[in-house]
C-alpha atoms as a PDB file:
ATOM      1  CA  UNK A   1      11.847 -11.846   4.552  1.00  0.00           C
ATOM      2  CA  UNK A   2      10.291  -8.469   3.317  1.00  0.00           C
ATOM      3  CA  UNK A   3       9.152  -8.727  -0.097  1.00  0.00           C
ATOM      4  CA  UNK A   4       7.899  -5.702  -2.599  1.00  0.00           C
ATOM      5  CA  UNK A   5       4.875  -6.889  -4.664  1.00  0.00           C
ATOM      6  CA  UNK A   6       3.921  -4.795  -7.787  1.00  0.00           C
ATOM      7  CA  UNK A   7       0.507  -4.716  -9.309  1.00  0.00           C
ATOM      8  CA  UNK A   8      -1.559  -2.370 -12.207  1.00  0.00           C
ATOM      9  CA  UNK A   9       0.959  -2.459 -14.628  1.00  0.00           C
ATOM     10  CA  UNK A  10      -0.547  -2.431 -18.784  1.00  0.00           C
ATOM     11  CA  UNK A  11      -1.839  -0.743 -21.341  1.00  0.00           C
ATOM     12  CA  UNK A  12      -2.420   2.926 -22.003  1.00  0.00           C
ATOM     13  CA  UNK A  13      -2.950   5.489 -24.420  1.00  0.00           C
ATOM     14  CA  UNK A  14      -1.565   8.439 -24.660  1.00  0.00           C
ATOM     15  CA  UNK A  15      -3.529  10.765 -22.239  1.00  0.00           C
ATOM     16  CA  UNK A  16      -4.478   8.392 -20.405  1.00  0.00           C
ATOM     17  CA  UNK A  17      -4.335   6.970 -16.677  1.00  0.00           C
ATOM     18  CA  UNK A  18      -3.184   4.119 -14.909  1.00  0.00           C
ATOM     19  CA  UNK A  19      -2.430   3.684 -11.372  1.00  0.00           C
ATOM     20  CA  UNK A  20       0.513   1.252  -9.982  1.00  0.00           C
ATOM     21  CA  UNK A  21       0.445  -0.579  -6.316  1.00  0.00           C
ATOM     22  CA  UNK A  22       3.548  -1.673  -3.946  1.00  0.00           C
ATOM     23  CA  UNK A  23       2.763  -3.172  -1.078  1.00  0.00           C
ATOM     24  CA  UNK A  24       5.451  -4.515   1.207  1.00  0.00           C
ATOM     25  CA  UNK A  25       5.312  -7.697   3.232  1.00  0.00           C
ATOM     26  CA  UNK A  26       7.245  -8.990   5.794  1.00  0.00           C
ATOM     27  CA  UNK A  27       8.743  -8.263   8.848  1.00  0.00           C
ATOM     28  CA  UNK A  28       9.364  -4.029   9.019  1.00  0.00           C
ATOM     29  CA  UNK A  29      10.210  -1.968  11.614  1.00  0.00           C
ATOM     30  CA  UNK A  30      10.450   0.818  10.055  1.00  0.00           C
ATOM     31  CA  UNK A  31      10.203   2.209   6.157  1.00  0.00           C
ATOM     32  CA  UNK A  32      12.552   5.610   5.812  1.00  0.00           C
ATOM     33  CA  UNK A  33      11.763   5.675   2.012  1.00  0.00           C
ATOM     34  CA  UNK A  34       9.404   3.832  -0.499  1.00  0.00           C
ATOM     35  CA  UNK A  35       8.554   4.666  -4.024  1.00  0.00           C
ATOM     36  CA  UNK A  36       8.901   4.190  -7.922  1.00  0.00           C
ATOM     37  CA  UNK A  37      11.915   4.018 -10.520  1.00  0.00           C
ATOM     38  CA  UNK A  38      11.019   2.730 -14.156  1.00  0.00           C
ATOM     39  CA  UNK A  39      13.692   2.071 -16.894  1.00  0.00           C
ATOM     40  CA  UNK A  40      13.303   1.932 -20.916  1.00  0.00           C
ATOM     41  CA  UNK A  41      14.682  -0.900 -23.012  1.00  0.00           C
ATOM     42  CA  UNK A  42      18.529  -0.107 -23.081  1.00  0.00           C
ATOM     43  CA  UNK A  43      18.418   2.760 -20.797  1.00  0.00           C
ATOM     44  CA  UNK A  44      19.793   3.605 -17.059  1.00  0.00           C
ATOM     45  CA  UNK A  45      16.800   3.263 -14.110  1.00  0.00           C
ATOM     46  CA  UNK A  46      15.660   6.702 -13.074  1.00  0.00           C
ATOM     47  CA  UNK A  47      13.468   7.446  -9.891  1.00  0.00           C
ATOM     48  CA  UNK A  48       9.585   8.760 -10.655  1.00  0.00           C
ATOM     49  CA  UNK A  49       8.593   9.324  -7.375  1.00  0.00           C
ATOM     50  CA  UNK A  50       9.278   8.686  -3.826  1.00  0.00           C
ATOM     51  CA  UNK A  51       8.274   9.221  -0.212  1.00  0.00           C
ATOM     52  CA  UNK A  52      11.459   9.894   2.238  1.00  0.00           C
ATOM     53  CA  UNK A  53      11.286  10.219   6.175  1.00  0.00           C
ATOM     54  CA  UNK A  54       9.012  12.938   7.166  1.00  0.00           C
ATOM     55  CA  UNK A  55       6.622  12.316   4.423  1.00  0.00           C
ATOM     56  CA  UNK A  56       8.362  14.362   1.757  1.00  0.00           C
ATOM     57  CA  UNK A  57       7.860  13.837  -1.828  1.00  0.00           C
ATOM     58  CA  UNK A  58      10.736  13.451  -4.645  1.00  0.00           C
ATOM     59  CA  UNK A  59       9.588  13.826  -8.255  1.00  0.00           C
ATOM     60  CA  UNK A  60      10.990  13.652 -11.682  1.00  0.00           C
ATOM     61  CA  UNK A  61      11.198  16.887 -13.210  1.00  0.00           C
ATOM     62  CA  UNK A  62       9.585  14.707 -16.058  1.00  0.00           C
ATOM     63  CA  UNK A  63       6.492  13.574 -14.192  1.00  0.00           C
ATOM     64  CA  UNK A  64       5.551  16.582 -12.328  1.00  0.00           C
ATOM     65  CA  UNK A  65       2.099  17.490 -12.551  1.00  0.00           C
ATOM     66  CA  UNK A  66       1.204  14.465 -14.334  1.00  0.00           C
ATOM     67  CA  UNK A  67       1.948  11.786 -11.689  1.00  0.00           C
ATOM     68  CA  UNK A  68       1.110  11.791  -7.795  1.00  0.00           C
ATOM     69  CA  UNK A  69       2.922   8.869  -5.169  1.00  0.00           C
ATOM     70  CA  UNK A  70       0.666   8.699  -2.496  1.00  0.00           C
ATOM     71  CA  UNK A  71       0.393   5.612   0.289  1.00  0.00           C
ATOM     72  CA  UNK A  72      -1.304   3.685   2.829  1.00  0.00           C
ATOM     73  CA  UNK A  73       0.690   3.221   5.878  1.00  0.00           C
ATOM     74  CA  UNK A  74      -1.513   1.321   7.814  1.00  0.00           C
ATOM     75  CA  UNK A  75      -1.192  -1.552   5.082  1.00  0.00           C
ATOM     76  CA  UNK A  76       3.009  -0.217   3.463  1.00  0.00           C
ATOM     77  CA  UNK A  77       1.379   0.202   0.279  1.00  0.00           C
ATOM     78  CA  UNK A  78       2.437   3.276  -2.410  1.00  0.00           C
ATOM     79  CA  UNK A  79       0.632   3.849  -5.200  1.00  0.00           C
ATOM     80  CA  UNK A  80       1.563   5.911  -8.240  1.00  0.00           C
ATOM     81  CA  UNK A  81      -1.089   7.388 -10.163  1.00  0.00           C
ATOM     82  CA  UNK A  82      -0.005   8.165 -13.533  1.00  0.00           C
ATOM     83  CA  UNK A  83      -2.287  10.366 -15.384  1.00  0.00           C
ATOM     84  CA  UNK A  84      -1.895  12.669 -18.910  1.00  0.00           C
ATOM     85  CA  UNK A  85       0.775   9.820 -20.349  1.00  0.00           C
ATOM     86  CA  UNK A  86       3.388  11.092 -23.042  1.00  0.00           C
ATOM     87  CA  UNK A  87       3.801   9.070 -26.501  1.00  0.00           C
ATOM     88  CA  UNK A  88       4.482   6.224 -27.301  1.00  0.00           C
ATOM     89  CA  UNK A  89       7.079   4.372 -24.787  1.00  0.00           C
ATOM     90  CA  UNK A  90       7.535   1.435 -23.247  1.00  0.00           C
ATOM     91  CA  UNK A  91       9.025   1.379 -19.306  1.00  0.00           C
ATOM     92  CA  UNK A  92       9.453  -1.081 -16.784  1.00  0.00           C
ATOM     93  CA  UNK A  93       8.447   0.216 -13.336  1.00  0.00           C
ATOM     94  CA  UNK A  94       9.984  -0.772 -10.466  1.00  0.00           C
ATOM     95  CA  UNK A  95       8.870  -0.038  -6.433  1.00  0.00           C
ATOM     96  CA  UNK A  96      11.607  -0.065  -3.990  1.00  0.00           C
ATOM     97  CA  UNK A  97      11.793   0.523  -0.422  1.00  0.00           C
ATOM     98  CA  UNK A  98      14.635   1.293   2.308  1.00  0.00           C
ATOM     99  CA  UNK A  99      13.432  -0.152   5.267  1.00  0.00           C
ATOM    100  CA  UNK A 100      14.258  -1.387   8.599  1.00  0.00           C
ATOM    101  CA  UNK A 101      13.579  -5.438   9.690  1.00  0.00           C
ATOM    102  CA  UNK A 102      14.699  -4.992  13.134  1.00  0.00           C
ATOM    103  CA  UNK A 103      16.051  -2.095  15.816  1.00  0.00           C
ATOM    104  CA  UNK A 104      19.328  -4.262  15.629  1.00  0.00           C
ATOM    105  CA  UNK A 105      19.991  -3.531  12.176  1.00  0.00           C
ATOM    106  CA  UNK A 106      20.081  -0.777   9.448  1.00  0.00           C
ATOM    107  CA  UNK A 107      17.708   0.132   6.684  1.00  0.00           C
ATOM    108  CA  UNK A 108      18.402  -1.886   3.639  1.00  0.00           C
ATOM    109  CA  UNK A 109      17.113  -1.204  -0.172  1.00  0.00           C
ATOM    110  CA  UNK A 110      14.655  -3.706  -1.516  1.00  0.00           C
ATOM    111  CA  UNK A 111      13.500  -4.010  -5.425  1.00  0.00           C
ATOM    112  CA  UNK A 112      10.068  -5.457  -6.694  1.00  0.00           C
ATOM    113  CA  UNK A 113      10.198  -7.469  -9.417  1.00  0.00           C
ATOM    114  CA  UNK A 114       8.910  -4.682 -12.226  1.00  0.00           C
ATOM    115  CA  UNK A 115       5.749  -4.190 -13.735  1.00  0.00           C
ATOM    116  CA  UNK A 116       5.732  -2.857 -16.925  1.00  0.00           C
ATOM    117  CA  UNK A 117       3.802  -0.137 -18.911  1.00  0.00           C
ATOM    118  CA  UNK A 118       3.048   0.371 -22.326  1.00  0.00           C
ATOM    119  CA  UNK A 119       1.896   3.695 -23.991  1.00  0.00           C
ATOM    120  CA  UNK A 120       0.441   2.696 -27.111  1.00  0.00           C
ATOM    121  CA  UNK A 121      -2.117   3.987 -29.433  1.00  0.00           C
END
């Protein structure tokens, strides 16, 4: 059963940096897209960043230039690295990955558990 674990989640002040891990475990065949949404206390989930087949990179418009996805294939690890943080927020971030467990089946979307992030002074 594949399985999203989420790590580097915490404290940081405006300005700062923090880097988040995903690595996926499991049986995969294949991964056509892995990446990061976060979500705010009473707010919809939005997508920060994400790989998609080719290697292409999505951003938000509101994280451009302040955060970069990057990944390890060799181990199915992403990794956002979140640098120049805005004021004071709180989000939950979430990895996700659409990914193949077999050549008899289709890709399916799979959520980590969340890992959340505090911007604090």
């Amino acid at each position: 059963q594949v399985q999203l674990l989420e790590s580097g989640g915490g404290l940081v002040q405006p300005g700062g940096s923090l880097r988040l891990s995903c690595a996926a475990s499991g049986t995969i065949f294949s991964i056509n897209a892995m990446g990061w949404y976060r979500q705010a206390p009473g707010k919809e989930r939005e997508l920060v960043a994400r790989f998609i087949s080719g290697g292409t990179t999505n951003y938000a418009d509101s994280v451009k230039g302040r955060f970069t996805i990057y990944r390890d294939n060799a181990k199915n690890t992403v990794y956002l690295q979140m640098n120049s943080q805005k004021a004071e927020h709180t989000y939950e971030y979430y990895c996700y990955a659409d990914l193949r467990e077999s050549v008899r089946y289709d890709t399916y979307n799979y959520w980590g558990q969340g890992t959340h992030v505090t911007v604090s002074s």
